[in-house]
PDB file of N, CA and C in Angstrom:
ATOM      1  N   UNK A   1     -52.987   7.875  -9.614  1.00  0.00           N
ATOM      2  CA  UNK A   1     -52.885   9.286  -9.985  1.00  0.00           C
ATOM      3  C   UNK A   1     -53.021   9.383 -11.505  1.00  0.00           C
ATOM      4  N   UNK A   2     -53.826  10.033 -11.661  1.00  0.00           N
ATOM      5  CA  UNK A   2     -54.257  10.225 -13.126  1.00  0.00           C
ATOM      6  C   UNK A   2     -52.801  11.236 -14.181  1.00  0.00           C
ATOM      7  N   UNK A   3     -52.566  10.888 -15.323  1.00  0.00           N
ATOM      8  CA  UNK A   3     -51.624  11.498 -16.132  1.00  0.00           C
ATOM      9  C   UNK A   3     -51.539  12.955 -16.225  1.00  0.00           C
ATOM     10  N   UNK A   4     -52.683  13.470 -15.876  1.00  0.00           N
ATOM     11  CA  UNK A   4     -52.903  14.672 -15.800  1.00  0.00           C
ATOM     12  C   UNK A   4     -52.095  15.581 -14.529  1.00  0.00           C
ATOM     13  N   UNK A   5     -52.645  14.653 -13.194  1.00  0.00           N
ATOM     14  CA  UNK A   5     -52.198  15.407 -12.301  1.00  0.00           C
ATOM     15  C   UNK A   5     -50.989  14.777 -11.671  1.00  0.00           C
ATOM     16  N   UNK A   6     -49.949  13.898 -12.441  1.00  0.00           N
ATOM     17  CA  UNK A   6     -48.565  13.687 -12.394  1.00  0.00           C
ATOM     18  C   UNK A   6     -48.220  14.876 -13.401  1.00  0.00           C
ATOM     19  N   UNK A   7     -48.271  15.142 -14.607  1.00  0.00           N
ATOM     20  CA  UNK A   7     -48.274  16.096 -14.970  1.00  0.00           C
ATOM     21  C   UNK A   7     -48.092  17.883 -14.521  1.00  0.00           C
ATOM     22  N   UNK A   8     -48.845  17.901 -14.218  1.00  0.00           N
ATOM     23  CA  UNK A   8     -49.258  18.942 -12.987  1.00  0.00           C
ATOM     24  C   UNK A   8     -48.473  19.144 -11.957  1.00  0.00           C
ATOM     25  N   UNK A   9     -47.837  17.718 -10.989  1.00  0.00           N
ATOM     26  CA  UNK A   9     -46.955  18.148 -10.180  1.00  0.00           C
ATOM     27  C   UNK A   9     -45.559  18.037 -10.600  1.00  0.00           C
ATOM     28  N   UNK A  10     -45.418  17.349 -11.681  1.00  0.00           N
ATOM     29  CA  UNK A  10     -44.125  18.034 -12.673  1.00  0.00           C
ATOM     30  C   UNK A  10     -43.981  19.190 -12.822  1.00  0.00           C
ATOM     31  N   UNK A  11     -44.792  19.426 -13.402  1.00  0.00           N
ATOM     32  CA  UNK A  11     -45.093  21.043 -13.812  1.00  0.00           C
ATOM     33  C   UNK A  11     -44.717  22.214 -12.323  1.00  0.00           C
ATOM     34  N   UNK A  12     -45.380  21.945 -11.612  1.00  0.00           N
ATOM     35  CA  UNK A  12     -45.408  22.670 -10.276  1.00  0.00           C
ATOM     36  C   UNK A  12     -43.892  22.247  -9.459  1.00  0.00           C
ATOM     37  N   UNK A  13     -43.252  21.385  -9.199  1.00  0.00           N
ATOM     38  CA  UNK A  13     -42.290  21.075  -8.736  1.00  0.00           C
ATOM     39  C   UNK A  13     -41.430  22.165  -9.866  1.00  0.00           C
ATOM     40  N   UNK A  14     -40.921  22.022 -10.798  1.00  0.00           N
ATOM     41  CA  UNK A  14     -40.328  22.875 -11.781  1.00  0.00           C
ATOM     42  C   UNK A  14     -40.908  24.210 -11.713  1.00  0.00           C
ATOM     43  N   UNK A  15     -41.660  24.789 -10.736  1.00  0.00           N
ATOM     44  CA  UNK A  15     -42.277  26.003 -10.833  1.00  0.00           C
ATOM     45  C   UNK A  15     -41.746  26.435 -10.030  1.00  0.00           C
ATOM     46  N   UNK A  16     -41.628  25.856  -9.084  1.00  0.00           N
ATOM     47  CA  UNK A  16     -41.102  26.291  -7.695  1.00  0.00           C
ATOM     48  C   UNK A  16     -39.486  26.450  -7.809  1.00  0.00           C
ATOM     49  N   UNK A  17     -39.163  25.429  -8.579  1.00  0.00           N
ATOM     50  CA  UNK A  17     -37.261  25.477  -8.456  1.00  0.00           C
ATOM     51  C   UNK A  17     -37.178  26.645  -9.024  1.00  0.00           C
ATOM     52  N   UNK A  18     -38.175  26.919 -10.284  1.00  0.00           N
ATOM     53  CA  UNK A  18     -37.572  28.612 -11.503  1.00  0.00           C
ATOM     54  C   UNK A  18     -37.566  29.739 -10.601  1.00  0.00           C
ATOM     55  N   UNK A  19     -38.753  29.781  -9.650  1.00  0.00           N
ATOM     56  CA  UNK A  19     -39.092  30.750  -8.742  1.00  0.00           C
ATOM     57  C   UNK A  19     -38.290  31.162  -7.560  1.00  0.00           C
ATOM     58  N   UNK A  20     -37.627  29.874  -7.435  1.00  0.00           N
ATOM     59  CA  UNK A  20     -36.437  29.762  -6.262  1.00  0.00           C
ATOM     60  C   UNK A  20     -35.392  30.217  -6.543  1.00  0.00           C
ATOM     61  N   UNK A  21     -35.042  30.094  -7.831  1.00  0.00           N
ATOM     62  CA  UNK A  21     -33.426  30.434  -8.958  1.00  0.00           C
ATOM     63  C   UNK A  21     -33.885  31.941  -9.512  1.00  0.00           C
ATOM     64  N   UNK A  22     -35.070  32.286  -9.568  1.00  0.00           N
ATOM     65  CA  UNK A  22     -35.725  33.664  -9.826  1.00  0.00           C
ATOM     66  C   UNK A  22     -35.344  33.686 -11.762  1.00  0.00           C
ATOM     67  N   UNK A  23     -36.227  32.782 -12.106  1.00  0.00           N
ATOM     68  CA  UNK A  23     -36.443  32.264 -13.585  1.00  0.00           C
ATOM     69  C   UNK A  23     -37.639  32.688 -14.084  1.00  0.00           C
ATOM     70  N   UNK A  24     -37.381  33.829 -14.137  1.00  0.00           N
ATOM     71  CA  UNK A  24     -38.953  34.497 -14.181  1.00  0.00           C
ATOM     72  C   UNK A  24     -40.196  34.427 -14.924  1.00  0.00           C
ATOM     73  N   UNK A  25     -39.025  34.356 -16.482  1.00  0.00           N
ATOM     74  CA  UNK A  25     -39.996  33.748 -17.873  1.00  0.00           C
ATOM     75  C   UNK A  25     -39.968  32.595 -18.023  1.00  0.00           C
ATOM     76  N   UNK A  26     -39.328  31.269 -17.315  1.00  0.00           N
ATOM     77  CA  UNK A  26     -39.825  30.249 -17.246  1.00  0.00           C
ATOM     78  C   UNK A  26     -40.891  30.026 -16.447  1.00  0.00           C
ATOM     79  N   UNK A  27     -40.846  30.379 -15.519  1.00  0.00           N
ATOM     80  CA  UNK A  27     -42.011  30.566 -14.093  1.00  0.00           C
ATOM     81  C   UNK A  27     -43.311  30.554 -14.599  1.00  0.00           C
ATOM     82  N   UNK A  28     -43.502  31.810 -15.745  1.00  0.00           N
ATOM     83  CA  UNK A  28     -44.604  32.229 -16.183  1.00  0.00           C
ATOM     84  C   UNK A  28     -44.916  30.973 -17.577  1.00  0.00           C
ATOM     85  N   UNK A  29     -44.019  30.776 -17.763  1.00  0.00           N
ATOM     86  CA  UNK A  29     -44.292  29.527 -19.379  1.00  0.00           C
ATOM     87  C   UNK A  29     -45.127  28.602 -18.295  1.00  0.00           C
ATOM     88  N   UNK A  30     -44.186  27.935 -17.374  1.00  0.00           N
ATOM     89  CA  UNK A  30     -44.864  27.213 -16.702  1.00  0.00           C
ATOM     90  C   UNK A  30     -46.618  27.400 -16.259  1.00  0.00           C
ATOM     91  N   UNK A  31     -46.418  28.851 -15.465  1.00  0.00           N
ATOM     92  CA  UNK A  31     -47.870  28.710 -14.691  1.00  0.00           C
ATOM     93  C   UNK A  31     -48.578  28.742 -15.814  1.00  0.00           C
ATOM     94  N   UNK A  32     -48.499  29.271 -17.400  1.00  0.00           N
ATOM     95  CA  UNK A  32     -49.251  29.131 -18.358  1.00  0.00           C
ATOM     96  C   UNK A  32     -49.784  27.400 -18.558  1.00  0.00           C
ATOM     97  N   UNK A  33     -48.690  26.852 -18.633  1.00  0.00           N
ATOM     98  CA  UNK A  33     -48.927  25.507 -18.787  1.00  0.00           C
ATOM     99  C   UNK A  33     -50.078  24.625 -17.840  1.00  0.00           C
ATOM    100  N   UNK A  34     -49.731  25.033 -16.411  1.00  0.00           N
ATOM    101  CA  UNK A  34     -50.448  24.808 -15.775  1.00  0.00           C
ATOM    102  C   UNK A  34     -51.847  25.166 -15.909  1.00  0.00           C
ATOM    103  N   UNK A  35     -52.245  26.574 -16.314  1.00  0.00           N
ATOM    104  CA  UNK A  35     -53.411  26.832 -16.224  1.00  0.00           C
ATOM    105  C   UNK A  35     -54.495  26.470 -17.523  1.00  0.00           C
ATOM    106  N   UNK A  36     -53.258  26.195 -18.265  1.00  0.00           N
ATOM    107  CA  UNK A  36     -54.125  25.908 -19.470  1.00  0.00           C
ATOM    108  C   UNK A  36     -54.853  23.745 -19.613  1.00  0.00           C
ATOM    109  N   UNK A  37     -54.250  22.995 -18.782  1.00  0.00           N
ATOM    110  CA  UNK A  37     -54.448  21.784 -18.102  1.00  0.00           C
ATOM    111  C   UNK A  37     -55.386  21.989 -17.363  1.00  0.00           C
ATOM    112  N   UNK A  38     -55.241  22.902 -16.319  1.00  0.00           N
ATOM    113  CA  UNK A  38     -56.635  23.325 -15.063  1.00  0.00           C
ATOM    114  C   UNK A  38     -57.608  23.871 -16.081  1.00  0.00           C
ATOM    115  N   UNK A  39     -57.567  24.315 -17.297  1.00  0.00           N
ATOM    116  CA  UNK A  39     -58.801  24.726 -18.317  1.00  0.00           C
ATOM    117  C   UNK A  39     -59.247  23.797 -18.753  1.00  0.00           C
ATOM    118  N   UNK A  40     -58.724  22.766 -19.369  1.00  0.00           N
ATOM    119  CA  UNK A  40     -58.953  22.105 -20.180  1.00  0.00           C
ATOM    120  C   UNK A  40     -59.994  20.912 -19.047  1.00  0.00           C
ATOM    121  N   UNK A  41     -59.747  21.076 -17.891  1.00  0.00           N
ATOM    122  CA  UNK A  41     -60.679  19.927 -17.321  1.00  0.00           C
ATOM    123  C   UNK A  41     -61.606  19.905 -16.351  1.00  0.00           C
ATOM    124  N   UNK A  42     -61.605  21.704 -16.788  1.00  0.00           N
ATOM    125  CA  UNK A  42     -63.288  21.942 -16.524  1.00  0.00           C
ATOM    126  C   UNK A  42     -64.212  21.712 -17.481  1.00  0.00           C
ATOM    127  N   UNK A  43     -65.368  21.583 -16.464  1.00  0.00           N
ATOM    128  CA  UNK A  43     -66.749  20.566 -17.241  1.00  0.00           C
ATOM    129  C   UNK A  43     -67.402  22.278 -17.203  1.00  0.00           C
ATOM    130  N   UNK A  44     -68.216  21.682 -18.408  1.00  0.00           N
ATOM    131  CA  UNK A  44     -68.775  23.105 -19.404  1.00  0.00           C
ATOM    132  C   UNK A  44     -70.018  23.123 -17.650  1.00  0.00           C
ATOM    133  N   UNK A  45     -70.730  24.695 -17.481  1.00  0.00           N
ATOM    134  CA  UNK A  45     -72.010  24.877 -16.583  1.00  0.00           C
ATOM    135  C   UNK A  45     -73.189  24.171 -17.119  1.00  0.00           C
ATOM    136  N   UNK A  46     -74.163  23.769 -16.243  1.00  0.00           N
ATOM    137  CA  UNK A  46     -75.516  22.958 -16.455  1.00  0.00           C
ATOM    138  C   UNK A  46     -75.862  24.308 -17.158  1.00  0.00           C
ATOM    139  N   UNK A  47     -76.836  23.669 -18.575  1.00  0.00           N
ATOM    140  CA  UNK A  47     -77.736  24.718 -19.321  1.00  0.00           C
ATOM    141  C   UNK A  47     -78.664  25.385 -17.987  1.00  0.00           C
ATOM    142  N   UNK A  48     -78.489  26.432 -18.505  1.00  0.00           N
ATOM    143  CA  UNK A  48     -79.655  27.418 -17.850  1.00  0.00           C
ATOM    144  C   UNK A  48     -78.626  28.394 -16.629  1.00  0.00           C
ATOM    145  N   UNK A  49     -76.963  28.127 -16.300  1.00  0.00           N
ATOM    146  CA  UNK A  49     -76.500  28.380 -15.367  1.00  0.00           C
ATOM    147  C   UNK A  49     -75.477  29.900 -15.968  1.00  0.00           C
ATOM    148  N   UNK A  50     -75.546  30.968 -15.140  1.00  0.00           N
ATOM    149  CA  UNK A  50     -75.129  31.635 -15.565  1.00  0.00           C
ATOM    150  C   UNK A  50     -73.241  32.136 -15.039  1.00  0.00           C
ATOM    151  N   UNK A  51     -72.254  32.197 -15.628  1.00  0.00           N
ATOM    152  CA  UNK A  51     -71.127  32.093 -14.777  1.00  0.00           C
ATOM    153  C   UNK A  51     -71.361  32.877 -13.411  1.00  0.00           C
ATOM    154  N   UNK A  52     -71.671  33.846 -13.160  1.00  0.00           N
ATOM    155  CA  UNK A  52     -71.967  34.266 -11.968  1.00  0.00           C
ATOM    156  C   UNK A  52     -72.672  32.752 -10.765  1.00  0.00           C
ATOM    157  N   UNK A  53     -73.620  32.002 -11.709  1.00  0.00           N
ATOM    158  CA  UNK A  53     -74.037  31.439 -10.887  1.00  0.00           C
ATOM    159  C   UNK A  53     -73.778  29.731 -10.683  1.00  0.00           C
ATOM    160  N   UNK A  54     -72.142  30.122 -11.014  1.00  0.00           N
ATOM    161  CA  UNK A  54     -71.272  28.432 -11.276  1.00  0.00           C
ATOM    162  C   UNK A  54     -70.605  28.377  -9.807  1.00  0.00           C
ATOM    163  N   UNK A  55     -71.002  29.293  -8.644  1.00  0.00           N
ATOM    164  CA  UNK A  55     -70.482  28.897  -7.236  1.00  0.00           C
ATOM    165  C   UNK A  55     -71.777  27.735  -6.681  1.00  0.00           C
ATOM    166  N   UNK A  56     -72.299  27.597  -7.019  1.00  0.00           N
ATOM    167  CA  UNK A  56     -73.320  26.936  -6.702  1.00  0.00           C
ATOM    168  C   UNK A  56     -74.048  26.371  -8.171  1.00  0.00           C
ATOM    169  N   UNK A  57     -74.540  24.981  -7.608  1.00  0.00           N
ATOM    170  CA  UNK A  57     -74.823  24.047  -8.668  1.00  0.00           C
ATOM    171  C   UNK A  57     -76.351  23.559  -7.540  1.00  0.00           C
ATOM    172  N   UNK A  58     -77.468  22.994  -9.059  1.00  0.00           N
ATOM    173  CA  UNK A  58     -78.353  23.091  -8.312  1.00  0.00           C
ATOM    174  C   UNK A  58     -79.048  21.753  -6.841  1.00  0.00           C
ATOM    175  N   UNK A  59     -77.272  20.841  -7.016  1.00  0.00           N
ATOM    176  CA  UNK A  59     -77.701  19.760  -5.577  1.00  0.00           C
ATOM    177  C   UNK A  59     -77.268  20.380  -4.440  1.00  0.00           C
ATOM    178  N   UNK A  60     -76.696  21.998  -4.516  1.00  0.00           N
ATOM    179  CA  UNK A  60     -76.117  22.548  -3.464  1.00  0.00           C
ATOM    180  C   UNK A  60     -74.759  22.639  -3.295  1.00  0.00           C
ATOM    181  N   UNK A  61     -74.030  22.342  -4.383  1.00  0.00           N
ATOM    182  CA  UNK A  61     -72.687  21.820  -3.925  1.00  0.00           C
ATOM    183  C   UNK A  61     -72.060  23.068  -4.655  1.00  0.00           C
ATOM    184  N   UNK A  62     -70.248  23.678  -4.003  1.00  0.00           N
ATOM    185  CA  UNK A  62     -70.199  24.485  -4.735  1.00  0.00           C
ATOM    186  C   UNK A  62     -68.807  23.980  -5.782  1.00  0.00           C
ATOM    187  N   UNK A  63     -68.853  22.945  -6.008  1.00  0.00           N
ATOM    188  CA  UNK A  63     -67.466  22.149  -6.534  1.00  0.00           C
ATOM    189  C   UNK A  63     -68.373  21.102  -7.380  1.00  0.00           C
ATOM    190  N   UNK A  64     -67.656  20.554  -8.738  1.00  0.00           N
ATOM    191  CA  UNK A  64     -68.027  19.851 -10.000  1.00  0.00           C
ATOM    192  C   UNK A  64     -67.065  19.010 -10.265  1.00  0.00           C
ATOM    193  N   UNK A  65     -67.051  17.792 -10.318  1.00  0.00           N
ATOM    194  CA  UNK A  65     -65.871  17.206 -10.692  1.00  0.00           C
ATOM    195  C   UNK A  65     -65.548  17.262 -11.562  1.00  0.00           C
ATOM    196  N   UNK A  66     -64.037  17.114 -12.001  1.00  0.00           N
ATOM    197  CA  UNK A  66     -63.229  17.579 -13.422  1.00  0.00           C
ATOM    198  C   UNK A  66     -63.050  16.520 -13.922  1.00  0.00           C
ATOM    199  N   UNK A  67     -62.991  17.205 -15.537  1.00  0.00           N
ATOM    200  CA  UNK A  67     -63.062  15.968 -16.454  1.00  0.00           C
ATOM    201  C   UNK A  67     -61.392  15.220 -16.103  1.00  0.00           C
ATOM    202  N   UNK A  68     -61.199  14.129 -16.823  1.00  0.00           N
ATOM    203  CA  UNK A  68     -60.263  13.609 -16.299  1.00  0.00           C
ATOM    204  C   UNK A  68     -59.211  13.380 -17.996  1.00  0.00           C
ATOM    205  N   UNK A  69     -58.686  13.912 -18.264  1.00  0.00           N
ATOM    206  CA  UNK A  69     -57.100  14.189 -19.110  1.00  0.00           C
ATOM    207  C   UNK A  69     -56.595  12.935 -19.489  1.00  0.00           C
ATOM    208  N   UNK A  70     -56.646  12.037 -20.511  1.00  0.00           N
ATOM    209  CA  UNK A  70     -55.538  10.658 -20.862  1.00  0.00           C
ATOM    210  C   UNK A  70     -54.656  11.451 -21.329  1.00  0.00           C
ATOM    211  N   UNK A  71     -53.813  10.894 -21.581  1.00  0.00           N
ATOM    212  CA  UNK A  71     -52.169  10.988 -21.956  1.00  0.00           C
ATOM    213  C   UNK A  71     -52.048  12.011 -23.617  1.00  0.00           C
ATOM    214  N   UNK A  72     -53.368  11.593 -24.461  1.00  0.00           N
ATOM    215  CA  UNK A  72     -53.472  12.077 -25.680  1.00  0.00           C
ATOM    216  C   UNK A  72     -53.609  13.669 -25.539  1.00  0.00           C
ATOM    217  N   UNK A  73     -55.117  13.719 -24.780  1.00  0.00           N
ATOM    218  CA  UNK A  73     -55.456  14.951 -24.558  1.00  0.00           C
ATOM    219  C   UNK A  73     -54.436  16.075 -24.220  1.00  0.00           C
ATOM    220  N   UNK A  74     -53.534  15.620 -23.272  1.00  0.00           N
ATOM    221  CA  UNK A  74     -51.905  16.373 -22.309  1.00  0.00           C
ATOM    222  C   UNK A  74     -51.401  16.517 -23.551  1.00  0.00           C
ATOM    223  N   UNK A  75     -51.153  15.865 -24.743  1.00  0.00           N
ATOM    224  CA  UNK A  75     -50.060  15.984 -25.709  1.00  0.00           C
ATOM    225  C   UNK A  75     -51.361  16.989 -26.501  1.00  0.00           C
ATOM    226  N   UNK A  76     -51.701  17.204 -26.424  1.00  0.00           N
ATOM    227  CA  UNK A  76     -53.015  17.762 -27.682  1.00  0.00           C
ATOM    228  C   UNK A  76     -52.758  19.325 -27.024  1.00  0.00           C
ATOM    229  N   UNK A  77     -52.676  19.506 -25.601  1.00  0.00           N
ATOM    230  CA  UNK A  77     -52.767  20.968 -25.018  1.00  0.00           C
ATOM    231  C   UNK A  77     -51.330  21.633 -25.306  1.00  0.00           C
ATOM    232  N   UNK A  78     -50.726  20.392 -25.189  1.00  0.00           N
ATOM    233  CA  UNK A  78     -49.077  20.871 -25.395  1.00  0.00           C
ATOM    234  C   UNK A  78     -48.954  21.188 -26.248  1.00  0.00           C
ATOM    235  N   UNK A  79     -49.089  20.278 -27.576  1.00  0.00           N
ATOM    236  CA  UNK A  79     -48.635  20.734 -29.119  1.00  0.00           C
ATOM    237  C   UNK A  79     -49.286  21.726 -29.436  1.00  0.00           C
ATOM    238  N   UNK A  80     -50.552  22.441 -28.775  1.00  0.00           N
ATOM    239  CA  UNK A  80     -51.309  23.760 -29.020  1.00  0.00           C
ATOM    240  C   UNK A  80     -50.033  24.630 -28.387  1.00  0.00           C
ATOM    241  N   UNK A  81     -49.655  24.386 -27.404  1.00  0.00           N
ATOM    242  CA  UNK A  81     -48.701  26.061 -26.804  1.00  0.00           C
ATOM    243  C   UNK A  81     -47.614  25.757 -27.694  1.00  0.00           C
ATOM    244  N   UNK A  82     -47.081  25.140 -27.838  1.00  0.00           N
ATOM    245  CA  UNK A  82     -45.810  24.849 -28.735  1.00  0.00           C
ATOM    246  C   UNK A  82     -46.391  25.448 -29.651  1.00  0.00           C
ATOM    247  N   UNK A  83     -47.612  24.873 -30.874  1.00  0.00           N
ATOM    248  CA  UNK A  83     -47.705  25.673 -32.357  1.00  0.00           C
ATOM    249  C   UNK A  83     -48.290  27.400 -32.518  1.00  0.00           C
ATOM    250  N   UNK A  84     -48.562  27.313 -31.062  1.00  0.00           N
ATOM    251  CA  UNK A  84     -49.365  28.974 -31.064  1.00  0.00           C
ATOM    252  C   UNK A  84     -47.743  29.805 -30.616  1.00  0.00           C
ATOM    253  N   UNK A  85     -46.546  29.504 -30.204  1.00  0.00           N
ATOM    254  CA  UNK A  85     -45.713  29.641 -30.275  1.00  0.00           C
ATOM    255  C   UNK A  85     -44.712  30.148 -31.398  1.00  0.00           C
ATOM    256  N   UNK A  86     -44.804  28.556 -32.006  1.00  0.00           N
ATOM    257  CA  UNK A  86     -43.932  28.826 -33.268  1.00  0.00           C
ATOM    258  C   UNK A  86     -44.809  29.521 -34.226  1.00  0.00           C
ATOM    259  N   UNK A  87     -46.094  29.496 -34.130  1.00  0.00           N
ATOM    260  CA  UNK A  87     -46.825  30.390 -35.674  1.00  0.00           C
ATOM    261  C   UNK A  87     -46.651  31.853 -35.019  1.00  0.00           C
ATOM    262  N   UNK A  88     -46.110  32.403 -33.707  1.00  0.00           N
ATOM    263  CA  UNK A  88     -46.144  33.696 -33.091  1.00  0.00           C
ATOM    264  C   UNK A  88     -44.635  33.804 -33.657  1.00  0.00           C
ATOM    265  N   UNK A  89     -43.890  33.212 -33.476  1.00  0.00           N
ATOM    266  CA  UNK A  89     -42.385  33.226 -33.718  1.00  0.00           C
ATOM    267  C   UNK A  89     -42.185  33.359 -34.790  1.00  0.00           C
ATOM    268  N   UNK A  90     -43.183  32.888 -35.894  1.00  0.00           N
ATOM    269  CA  UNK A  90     -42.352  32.842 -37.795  1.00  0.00           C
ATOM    270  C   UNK A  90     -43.503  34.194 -38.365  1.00  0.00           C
ATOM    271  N   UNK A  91     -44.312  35.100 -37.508  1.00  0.00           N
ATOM    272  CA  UNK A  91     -44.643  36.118 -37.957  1.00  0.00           C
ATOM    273  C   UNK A  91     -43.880  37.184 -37.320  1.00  0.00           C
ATOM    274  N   UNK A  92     -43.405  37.333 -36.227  1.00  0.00           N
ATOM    275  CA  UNK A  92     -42.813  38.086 -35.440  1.00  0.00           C
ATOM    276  C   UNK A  92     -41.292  38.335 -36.175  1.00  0.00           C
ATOM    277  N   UNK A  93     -40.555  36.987 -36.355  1.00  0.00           N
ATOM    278  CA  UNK A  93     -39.639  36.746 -37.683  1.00  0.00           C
ATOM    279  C   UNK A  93     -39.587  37.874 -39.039  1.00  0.00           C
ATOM    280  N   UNK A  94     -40.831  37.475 -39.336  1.00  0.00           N
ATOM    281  CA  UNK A  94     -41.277  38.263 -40.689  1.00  0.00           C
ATOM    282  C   UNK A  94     -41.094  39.802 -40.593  1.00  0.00           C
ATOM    283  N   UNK A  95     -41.560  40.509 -39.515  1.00  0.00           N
ATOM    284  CA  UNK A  95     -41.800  41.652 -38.879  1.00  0.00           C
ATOM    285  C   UNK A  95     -40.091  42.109 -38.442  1.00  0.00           C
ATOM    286  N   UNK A  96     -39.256  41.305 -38.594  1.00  0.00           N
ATOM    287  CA  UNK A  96     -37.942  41.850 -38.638  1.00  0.00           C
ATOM    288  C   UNK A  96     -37.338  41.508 -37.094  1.00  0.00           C
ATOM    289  N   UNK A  97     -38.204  41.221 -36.006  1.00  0.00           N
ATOM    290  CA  UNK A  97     -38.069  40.839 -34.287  1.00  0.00           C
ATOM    291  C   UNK A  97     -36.972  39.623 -34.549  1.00  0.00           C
ATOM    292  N   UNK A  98     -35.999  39.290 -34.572  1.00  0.00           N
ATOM    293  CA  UNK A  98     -35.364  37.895 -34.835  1.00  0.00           C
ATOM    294  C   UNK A  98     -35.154  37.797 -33.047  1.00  0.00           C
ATOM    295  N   UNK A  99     -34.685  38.765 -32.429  1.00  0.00           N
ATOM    296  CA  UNK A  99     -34.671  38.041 -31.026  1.00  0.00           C
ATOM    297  C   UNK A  99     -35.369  37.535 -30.074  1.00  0.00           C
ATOM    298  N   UNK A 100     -36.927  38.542 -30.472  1.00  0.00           N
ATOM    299  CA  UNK A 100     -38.110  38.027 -30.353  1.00  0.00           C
ATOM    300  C   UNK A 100     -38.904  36.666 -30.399  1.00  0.00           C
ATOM    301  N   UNK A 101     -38.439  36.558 -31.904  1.00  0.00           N
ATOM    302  CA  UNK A 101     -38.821  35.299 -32.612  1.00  0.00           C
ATOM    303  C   UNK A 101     -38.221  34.091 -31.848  1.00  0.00           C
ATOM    304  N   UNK A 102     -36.958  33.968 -31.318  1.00  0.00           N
ATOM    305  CA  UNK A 102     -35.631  33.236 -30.788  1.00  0.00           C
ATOM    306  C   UNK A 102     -36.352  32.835 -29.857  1.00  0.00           C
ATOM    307  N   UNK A 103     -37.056  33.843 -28.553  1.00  0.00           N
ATOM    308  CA  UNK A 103     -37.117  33.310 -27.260  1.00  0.00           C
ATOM    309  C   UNK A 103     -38.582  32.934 -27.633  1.00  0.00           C
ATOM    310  N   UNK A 104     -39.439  33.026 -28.558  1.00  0.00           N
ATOM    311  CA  UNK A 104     -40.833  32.278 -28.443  1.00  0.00           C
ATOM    312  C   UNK A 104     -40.365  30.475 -28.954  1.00  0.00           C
ATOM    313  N   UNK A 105     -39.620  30.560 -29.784  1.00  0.00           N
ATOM    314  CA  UNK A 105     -39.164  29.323 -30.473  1.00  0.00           C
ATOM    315  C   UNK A 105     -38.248  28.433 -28.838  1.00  0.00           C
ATOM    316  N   UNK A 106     -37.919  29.339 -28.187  1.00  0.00           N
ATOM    317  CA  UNK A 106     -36.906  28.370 -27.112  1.00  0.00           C
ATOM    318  C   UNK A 106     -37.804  28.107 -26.264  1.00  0.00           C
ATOM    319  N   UNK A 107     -39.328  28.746 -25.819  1.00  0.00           N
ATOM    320  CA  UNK A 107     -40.244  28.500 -25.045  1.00  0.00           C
ATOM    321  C   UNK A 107     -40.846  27.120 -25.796  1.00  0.00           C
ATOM    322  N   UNK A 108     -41.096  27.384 -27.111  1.00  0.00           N
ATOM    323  CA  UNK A 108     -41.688  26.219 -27.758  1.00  0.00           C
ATOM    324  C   UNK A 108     -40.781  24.735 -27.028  1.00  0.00           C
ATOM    325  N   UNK A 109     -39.684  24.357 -27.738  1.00  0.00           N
ATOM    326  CA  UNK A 109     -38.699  23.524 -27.432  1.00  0.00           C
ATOM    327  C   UNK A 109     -38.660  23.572 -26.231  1.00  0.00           C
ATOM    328  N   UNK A 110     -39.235  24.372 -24.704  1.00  0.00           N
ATOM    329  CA  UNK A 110     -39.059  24.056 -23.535  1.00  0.00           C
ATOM    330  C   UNK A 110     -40.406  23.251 -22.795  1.00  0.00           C
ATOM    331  N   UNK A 111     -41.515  23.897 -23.793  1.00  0.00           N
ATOM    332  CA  UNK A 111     -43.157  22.830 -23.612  1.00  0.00           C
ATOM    333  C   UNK A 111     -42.893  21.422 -23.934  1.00  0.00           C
ATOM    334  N   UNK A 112     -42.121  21.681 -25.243  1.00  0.00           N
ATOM    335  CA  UNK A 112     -41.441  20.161 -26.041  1.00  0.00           C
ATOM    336  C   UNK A 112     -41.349  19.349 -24.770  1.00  0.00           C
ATOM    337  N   UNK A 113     -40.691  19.285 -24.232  1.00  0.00           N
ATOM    338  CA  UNK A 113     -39.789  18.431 -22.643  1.00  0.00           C
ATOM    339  C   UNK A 113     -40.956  18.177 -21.691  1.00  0.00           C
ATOM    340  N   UNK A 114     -42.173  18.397 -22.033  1.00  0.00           N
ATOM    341  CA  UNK A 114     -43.337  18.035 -21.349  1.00  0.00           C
ATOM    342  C   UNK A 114     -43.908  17.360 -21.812  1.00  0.00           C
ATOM    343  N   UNK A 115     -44.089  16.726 -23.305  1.00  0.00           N
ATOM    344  CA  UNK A 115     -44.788  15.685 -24.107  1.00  0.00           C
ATOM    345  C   UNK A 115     -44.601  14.667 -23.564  1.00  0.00           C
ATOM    346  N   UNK A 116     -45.798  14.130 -23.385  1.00  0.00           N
ATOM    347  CA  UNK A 116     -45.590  12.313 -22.729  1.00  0.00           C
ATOM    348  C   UNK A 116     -45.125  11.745 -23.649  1.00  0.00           C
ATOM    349  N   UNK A 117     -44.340  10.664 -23.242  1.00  0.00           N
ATOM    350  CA  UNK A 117     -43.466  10.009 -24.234  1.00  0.00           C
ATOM    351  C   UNK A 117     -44.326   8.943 -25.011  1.00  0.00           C
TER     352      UNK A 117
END
């Protein structure tokens, strides 16, 4: 099982417990997390293909295999939601929001706990 999709069912196992406990803004940090991993390992369309016409590829098939995620890349997507976080949190700060600022900074520190070690 590739790092990615241990990852992934970390991620998803913890999705399900927030959803179960009715953790609503964790739920959503999460499925963010998730979807931004399921982004990251899609393969760009063959030149000439238009998104409309990415259900179909031209050997007939309507599925592409995904790129495949090392351990670096997972920490590279993470430390992006974490810093798009905290740079949302120390302007929001500025703008006078301090409680605002609080729960983007505790989302940060909760992506934190997903960095491969």
């Amino acid at each position: 099982m590739s790092e990615a999709a241990r990852l992934r069912e970390r991620l998803r196992a913890d999705l399900k417990q927030a959803m179960q406990e009715r953790r609503r803004e964790e739920a959503n940090l999460l499925r963010t997390l998730v979807a931004a991993i399921d982004n990251a390992e899609a393969v760009p369309l063959p030149p000439g293909h238009k998104p409309a016409d990415s259900a179909r590829f031209a050997d007939g098939t309507a599925e592409a295999a995904r790129r495949v995620l090392d351990q670096e890349a997972l920490a590279a997507i993470l430390a992006g939601e974490i810093a798009s976080r905290r740079e949302a949190a120390a302007t929001i700060a500025a703008g006078g929001e301090a409680e605002r600022a609080a729960r983007l900074e505790a989302e940060a520190l909760f992506v934190a706990r997903y960095l491969p070690a």
